[in-house]
Protein backbone atom coordinates (compact mmCIF):
# COMPACT_ATOMS: atom_id res chain seq x y z
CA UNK A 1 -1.01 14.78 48.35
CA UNK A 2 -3.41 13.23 45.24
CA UNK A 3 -6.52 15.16 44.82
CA UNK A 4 -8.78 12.12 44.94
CA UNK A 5 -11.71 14.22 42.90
CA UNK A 6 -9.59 15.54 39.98
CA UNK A 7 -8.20 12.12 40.15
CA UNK A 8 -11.27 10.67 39.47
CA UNK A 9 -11.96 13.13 36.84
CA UNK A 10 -8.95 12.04 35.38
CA UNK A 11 -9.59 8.52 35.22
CA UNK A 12 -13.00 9.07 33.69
CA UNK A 13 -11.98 11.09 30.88
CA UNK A 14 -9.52 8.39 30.05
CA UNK A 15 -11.72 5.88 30.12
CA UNK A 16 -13.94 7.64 27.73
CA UNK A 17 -10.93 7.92 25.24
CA UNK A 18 -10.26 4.09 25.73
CA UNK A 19 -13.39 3.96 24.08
CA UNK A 20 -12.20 5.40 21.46
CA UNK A 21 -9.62 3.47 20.85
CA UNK A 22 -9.41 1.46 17.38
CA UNK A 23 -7.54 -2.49 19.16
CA UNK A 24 -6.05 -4.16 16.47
CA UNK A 25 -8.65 -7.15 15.44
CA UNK A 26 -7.79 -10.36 16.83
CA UNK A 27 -7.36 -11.56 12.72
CA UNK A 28 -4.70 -9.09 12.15
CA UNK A 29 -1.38 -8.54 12.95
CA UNK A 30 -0.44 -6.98 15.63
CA UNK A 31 1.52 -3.70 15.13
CA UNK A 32 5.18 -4.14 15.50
CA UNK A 33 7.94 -1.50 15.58
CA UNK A 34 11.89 -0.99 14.19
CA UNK A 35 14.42 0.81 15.05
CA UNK A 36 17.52 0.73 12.67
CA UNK A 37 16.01 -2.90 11.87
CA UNK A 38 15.98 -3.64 15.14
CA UNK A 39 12.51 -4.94 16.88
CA UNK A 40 11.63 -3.44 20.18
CA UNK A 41 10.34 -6.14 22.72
CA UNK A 42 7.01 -5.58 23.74
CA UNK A 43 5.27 -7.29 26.70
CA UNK A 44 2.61 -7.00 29.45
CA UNK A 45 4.91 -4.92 31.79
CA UNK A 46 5.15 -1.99 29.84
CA UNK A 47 2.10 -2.72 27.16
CA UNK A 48 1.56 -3.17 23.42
CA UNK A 49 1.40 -0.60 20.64
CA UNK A 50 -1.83 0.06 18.97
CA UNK A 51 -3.62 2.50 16.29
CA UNK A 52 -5.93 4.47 17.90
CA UNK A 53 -8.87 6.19 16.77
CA UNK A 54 -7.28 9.28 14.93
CA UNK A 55 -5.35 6.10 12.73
CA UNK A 56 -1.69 7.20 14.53
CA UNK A 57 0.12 4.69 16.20
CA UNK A 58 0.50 4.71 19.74
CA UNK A 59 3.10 3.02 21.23
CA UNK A 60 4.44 2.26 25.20
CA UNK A 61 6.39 5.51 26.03
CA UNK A 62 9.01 4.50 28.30
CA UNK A 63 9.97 0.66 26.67
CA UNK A 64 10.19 2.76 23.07
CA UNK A 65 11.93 6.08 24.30
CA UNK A 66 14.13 3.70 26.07
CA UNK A 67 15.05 1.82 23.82
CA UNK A 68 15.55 4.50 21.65
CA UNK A 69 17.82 5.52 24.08
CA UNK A 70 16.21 8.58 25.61
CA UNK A 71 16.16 9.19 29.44
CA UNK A 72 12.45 9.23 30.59
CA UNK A 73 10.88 10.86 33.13
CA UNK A 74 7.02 11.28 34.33
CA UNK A 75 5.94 14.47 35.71
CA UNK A 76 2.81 14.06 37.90
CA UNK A 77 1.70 17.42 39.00
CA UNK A 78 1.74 18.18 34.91
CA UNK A 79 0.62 14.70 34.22
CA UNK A 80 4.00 15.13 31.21
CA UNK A 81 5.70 12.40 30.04
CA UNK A 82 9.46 13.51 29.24
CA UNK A 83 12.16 12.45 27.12
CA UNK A 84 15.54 13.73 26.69
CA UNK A 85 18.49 13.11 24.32
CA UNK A 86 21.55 14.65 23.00
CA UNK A 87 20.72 17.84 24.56
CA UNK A 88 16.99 17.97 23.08
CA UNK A 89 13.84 17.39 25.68
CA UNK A 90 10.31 16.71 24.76
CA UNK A 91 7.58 17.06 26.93
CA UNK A 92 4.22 14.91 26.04
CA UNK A 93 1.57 16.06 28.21
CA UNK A 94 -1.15 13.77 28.31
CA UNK A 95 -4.45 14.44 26.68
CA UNK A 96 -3.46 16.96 24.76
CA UNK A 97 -2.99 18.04 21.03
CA UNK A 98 0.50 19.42 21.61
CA UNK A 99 4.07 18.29 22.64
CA UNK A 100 6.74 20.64 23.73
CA UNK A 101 10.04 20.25 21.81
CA UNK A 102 12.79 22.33 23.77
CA UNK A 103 9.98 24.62 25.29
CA UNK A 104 8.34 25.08 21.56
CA UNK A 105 4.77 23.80 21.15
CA UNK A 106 4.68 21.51 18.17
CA UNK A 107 0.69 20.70 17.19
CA UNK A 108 -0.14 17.03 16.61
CA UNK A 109 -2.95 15.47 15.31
CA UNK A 110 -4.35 13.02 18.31
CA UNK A 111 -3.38 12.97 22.03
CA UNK A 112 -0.77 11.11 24.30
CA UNK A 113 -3.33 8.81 26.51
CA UNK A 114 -3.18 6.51 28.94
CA UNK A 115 -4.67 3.32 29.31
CA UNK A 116 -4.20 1.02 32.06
CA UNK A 117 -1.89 2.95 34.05
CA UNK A 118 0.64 2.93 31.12
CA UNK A 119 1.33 6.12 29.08
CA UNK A 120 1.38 5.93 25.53
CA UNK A 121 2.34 8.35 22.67
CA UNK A 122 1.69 9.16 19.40
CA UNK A 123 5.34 7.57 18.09
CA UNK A 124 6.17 9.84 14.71
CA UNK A 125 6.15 13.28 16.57
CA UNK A 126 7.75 12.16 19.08
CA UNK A 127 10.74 10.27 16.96
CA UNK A 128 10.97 12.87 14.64
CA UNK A 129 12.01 15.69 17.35
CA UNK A 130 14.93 13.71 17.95
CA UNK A 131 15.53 13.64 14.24
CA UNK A 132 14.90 10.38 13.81
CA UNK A 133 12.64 9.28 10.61
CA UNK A 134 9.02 7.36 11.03
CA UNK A 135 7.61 5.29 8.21
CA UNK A 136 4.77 2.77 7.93
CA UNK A 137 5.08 -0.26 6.74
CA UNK A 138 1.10 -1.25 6.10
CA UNK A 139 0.87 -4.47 4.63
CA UNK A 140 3.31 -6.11 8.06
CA UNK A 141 1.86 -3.44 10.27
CA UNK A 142 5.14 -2.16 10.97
CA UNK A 143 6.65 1.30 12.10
CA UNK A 144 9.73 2.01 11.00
CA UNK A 145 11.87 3.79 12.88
CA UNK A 146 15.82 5.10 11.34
CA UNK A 147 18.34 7.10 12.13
CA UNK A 148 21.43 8.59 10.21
CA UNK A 149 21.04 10.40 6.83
CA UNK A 150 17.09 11.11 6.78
CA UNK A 151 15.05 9.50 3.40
CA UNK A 152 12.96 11.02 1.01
CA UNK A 153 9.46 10.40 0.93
CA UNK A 154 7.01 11.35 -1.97
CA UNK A 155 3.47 11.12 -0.73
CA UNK A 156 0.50 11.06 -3.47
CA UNK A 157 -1.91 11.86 -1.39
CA UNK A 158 -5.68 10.40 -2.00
CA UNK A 159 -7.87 13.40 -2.61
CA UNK A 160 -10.62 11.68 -4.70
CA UNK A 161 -10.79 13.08 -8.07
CA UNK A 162 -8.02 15.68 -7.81
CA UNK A 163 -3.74 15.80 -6.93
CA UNK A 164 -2.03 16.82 -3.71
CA UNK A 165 1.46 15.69 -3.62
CA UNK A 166 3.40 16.10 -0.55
CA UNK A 167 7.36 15.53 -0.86
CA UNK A 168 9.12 14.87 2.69
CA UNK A 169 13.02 14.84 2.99
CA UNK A 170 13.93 15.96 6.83
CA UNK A 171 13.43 19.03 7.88
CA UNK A 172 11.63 20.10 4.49
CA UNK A 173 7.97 19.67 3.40
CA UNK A 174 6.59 20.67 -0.27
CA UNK A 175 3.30 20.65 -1.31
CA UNK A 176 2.07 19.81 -4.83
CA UNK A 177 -1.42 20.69 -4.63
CA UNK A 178 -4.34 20.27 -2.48
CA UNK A 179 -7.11 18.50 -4.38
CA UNK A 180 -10.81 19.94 -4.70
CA UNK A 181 -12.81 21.94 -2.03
CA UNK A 182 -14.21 18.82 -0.29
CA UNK A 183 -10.27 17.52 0.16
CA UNK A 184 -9.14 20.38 2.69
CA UNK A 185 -9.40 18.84 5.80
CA UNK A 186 -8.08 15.59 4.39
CA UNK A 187 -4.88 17.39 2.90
CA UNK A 188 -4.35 19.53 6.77
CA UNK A 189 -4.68 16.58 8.29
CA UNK A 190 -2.35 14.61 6.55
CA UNK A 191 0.18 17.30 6.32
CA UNK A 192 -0.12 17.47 10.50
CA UNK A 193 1.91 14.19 10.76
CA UNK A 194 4.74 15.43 8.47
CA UNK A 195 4.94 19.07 8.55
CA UNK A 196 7.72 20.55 11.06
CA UNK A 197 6.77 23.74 11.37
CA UNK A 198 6.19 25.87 8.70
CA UNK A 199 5.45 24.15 5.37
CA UNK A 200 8.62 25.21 2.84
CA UNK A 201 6.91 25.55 -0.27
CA UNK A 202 3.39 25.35 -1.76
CA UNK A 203 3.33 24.55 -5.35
CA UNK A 204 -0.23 25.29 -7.43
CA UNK A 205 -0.12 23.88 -10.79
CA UNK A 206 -3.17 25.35 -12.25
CA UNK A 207 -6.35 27.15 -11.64
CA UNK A 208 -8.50 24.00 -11.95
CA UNK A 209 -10.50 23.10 -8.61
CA UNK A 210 -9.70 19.71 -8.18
CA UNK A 211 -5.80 21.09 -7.70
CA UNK A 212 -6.52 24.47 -5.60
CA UNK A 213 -9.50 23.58 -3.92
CA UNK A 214 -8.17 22.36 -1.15
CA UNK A 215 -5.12 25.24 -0.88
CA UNK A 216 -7.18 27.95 1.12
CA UNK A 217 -7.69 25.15 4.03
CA UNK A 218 -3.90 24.31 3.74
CA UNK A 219 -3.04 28.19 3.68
CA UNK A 220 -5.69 28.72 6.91
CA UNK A 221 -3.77 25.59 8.94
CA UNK A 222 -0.11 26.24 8.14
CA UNK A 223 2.25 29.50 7.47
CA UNK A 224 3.85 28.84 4.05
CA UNK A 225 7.18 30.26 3.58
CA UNK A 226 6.64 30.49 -0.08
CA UNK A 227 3.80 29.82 -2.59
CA UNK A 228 4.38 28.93 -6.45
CA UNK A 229 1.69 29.52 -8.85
CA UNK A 230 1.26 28.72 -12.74
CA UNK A 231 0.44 32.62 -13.37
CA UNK A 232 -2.52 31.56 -14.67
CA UNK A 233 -5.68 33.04 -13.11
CA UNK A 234 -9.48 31.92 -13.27
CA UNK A 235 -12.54 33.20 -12.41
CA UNK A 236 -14.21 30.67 -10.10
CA UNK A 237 -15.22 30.98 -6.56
CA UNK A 238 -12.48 27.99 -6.05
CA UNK A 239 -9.75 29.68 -7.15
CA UNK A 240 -10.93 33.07 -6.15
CA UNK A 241 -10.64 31.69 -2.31
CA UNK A 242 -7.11 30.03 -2.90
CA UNK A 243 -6.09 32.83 -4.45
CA UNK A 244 -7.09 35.86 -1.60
CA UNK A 245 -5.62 33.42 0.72
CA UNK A 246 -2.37 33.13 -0.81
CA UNK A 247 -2.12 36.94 -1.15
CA UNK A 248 -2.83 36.87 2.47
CA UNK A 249 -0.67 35.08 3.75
CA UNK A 250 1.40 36.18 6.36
CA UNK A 251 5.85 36.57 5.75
CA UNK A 252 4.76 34.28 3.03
CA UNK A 253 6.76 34.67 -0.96
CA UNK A 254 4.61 34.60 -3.62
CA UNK A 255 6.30 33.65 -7.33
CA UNK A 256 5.61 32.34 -10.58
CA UNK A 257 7.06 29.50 -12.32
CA UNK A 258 9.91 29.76 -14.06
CA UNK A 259 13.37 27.90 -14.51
CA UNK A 260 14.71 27.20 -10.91
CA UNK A 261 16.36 25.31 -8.65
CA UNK A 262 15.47 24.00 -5.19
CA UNK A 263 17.97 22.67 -2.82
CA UNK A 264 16.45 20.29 -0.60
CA UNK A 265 19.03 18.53 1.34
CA UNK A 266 22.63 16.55 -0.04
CA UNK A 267 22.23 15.55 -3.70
CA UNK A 268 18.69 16.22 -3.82
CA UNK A 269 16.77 19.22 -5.53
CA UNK A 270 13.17 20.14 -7.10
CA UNK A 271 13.38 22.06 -10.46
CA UNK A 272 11.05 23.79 -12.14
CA UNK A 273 10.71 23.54 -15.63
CA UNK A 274 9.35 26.51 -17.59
CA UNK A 275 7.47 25.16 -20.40
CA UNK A 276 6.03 29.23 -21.62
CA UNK A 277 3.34 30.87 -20.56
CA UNK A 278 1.78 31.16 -24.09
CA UNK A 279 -0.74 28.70 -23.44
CA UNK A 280 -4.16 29.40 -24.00
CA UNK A 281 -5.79 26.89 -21.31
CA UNK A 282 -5.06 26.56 -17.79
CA UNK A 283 -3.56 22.39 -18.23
CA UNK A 284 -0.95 23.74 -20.55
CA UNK A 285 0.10 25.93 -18.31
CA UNK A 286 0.45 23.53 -15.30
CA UNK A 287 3.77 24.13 -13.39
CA UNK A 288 6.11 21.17 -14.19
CA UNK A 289 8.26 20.27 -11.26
CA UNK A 290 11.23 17.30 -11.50
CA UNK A 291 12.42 15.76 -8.10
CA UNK A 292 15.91 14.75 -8.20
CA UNK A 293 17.04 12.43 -5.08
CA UNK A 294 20.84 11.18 -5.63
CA UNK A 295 20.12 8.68 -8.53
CA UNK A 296 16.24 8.47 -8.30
CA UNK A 297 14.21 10.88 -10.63
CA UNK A 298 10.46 11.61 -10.46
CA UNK A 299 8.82 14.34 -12.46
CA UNK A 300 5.49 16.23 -11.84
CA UNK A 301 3.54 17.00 -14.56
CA UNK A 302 0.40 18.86 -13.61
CA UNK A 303 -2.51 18.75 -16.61
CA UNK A 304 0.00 19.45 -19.12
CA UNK A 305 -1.34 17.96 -22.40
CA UNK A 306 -0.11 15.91 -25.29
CA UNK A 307 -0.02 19.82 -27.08
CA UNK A 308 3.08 20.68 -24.38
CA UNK A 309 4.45 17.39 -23.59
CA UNK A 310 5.58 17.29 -27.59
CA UNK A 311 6.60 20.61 -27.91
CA UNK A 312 8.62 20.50 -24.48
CA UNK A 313 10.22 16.94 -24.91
CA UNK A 314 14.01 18.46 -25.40
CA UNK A 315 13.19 19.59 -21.63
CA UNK A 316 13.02 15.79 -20.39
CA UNK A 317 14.96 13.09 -19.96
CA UNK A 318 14.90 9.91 -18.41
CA UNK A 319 13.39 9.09 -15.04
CA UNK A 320 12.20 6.71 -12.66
CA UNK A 321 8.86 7.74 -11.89
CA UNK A 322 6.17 9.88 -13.47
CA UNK A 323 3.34 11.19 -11.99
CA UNK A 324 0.91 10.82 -14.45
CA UNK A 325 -0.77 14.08 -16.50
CA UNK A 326 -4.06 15.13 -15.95
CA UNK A 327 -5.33 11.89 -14.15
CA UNK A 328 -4.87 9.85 -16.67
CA UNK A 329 -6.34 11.46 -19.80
CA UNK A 330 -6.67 10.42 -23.05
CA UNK A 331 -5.59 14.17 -23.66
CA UNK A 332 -1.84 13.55 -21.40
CA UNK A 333 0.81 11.11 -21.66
CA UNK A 334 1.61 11.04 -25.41
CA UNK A 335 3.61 7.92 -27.18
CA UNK A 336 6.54 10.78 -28.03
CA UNK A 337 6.77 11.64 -24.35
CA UNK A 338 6.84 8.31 -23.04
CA UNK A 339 9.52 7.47 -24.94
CA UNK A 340 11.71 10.24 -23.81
CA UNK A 341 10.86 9.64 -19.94
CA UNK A 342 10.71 6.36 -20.01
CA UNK A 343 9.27 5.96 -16.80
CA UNK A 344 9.87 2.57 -14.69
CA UNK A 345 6.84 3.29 -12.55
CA UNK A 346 3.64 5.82 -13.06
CA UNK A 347 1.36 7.02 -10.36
CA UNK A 348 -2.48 7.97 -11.06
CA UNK A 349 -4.72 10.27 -8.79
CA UNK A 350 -8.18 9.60 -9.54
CA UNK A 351 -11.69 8.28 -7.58
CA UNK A 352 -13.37 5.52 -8.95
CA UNK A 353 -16.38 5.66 -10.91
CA UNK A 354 -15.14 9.55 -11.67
CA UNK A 355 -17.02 11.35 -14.67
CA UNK A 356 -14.45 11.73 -16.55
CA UNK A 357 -13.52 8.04 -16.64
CA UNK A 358 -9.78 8.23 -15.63
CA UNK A 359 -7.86 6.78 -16.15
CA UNK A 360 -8.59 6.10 -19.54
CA UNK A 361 -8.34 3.02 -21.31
CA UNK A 362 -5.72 4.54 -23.95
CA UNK A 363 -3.14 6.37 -21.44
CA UNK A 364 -3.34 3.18 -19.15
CA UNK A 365 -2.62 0.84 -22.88
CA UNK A 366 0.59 4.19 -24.02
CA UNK A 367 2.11 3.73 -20.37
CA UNK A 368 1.80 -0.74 -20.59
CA UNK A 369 3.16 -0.37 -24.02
CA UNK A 370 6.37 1.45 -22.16
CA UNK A 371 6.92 -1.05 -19.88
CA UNK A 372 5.57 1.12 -16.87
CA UNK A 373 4.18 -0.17 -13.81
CA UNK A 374 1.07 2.14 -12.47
CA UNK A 375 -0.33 2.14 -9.55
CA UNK A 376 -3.18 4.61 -8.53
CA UNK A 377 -4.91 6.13 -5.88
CA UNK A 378 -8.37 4.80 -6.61
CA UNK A 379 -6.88 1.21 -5.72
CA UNK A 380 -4.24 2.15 -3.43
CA UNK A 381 -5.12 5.08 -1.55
CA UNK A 382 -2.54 7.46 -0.67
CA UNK A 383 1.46 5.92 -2.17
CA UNK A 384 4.00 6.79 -0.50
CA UNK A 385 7.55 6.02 -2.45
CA UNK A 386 10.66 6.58 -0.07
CA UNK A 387 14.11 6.75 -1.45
CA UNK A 388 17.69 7.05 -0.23
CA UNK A 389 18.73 8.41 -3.56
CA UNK A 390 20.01 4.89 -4.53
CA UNK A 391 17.10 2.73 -4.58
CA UNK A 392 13.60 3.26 -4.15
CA UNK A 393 10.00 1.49 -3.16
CA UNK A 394 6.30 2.09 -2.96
CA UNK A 395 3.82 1.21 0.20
CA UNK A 396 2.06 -0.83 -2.25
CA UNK A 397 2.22 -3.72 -5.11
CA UNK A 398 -1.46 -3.20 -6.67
CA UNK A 399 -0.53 -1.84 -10.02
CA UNK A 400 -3.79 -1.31 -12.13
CA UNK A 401 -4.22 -3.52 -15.08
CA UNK A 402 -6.67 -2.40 -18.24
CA UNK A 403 -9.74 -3.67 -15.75
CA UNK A 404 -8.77 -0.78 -13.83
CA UNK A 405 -9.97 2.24 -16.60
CA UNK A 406 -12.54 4.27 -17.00
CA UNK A 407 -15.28 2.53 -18.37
């Protein structure tokens, strides 16, 4: 029998988050979704997919799952939406900040809701229990859903003045980073959408606060199987914080850089590239990281100055994309480096109208000279390049130009 009263409680609560729904404006395109390159049909019978107020997608549940090729169920007394597939079940219970994957509770960042007596659900959780792989496609407003061999994803996340780099490939999540002490919340809350379960590693580059400002939120919000830091300590209140939590941290490693090798999945590994720990400033001393994904190369780079960068350059090699030093100081990204990398496309984390006017006018003019393409936060927001090892592509085509430095 329906309780009529908590029915009506339940009605007006969802009303109330229909109003805080974000519709898709009547100028723009409506939000369409993929799977293996294939479009799933929406229509008024089951509903339309939208991006609600938390900016996730929410799609239909049942005309996705379905077509996904789940079974799908609806359990009323828990008000659950279930799916099930190949042995794996997820539960969705509506209204809340959770989903159930084989009885574990996996957080997410916004709610399952219904609206109009149709239940929708926040797609890339969902998706990504079954082991399938979510991307967005923002300029055609398209989710992308695959399945088969999973792709690697680089994320340079936009932190303002500051880096956090998050690298994605399945089951493993490394972060680079976590911007300045004003970025923490940003950073957890983009690592909610990716992170499945524990995040793998946590890399911090160098003492400075607009690179471990953001760490002790990250630290607070996720366990951390293992943390990698420069060795190089500071006296600030900033790092101070990062660096109690890290010691904190629960079943959590705690190293220093030096020459390694990280497996990440089939013909793809991080390395870290010791370039001594004689440095007398904290940017020299930046951990160096190089991404290897089949045939697809992008190195990390820290604030490691012109000083290292030429006295390190029998360390590099070619590759395909550089994250560029230090923001895009006149100080990083030497003519002798360049040379040796040889980079095909750069990527710049910076806030416009910064201080320090980065990037500067003569590390944008050394990276043109090259033949790179750059693209940066300030004009992109966060970049996301995803590779299959073979080829590779960026969420955006608004490389910066000279007009784009530091005045």
């Amino acid at each position: 029998m329906i309780n009529w009263k908590k029915f009506g409680q339940f009605l007006l609560a969802a009303s109330l988050l229909c109003a805080l729904i974000v519709l898709p404006a009547s100028a723009a395109e409506p939000v369409r979704v993929t799977i293996d390159g294939e479009a799933v049909v929406f229509d008024s019978t089951y509903g339309y997919p939208f991006i609600d107020s938390a900016n996730r997608t929410q799609v239909p549940f049942r005309k996705t799952l379905e077509t996904f090729g789940c079974t799908v169920s609806w359990e009323d007394a828990t008000r659950t939406a279930i799916a099930e597939k190949d042995g794996v079940t997820v539960r969705v219970p509506i209204g809340q900040s959770y989903i159930q994957v084989d009885g574990e509770t996996v957080t997410i960042d916004t709610t399952s809701i219904i609206v109009n007596n149709r239940t929708y659900l926040p797609i890339r959780a969902v998706l990504e229990a079954f082991g399938a792989q979510v991307s967005w496609n923002n300029s055609t407003r398209c989710v992308i859903v695959t399945t088969g061999d999973p792709v690697l994803r680089v994320h340079f996340i936009d932190v303002g003045q500051g880096d956090a780099t998050l690298i994605d490939y399945g089951q493993m999540e490394i972060l680079i980073d976590g911007g300045d002490n004003k970025a923490g919340n940003t950073v957890v809350s983009y690592l909610s959408s990716y992170v499945d379960g524990p995040l793998d590693y946590l890399i911090a580059t160098h003492p400075d606060a607009d690179h471990v400002g953001g760490l002790d939120d990250v630290l607070a919000a996720f366990q951390v199987n293992e943390i990698i830091d420069s060795g190089y300590p500071a006296t600030t209140k900033t790092y101070q914080k990062y660096w109690t939590a890290a010691q904190a941290e629960p079943d959590s490693i705690l190293t220093f850089d030096e020459d390694r090798v990280i497996s990440l999945g089939p013909d793809t590994v991080l390395s870290v590239i010791e370039t001594g720990d004689a440095w007398t400033t904290p940017n020299d001393s930046s951990v160096v990281c190089q991404l290897i994904c089949g045939n697809v190369t992008v190195l990390f780079t820290g604030d490691m100055s012109q000083t290292v960068e030429q006295a390190s350059l029998s360390l590099f090699g070619d590759v395909d994309v550089l994250k560029v030093g230090h923001h895009g100081s006149t100080s990083s990204t030497c003519k002798e480096f360049l040379q040796v990398v040889n980079p095909e496309y750069a990527v710049v984390s910076y806030l416009v109208g910064n201080s320090y006017h980065h990037p500067t006018l003569k590390a944008l003019q050394r990276l043109f000279d090259q033949g790179t393409t750059v693209y940066g936060t300030g004009k992109s927001g966060s970049i996301i390049l995803t590779t299959d090892g073979q080829t590779y592509a960026f969420n955006t085509d608004l490389a910066l130009t000279l007009a784009d430095a530091g005045t």
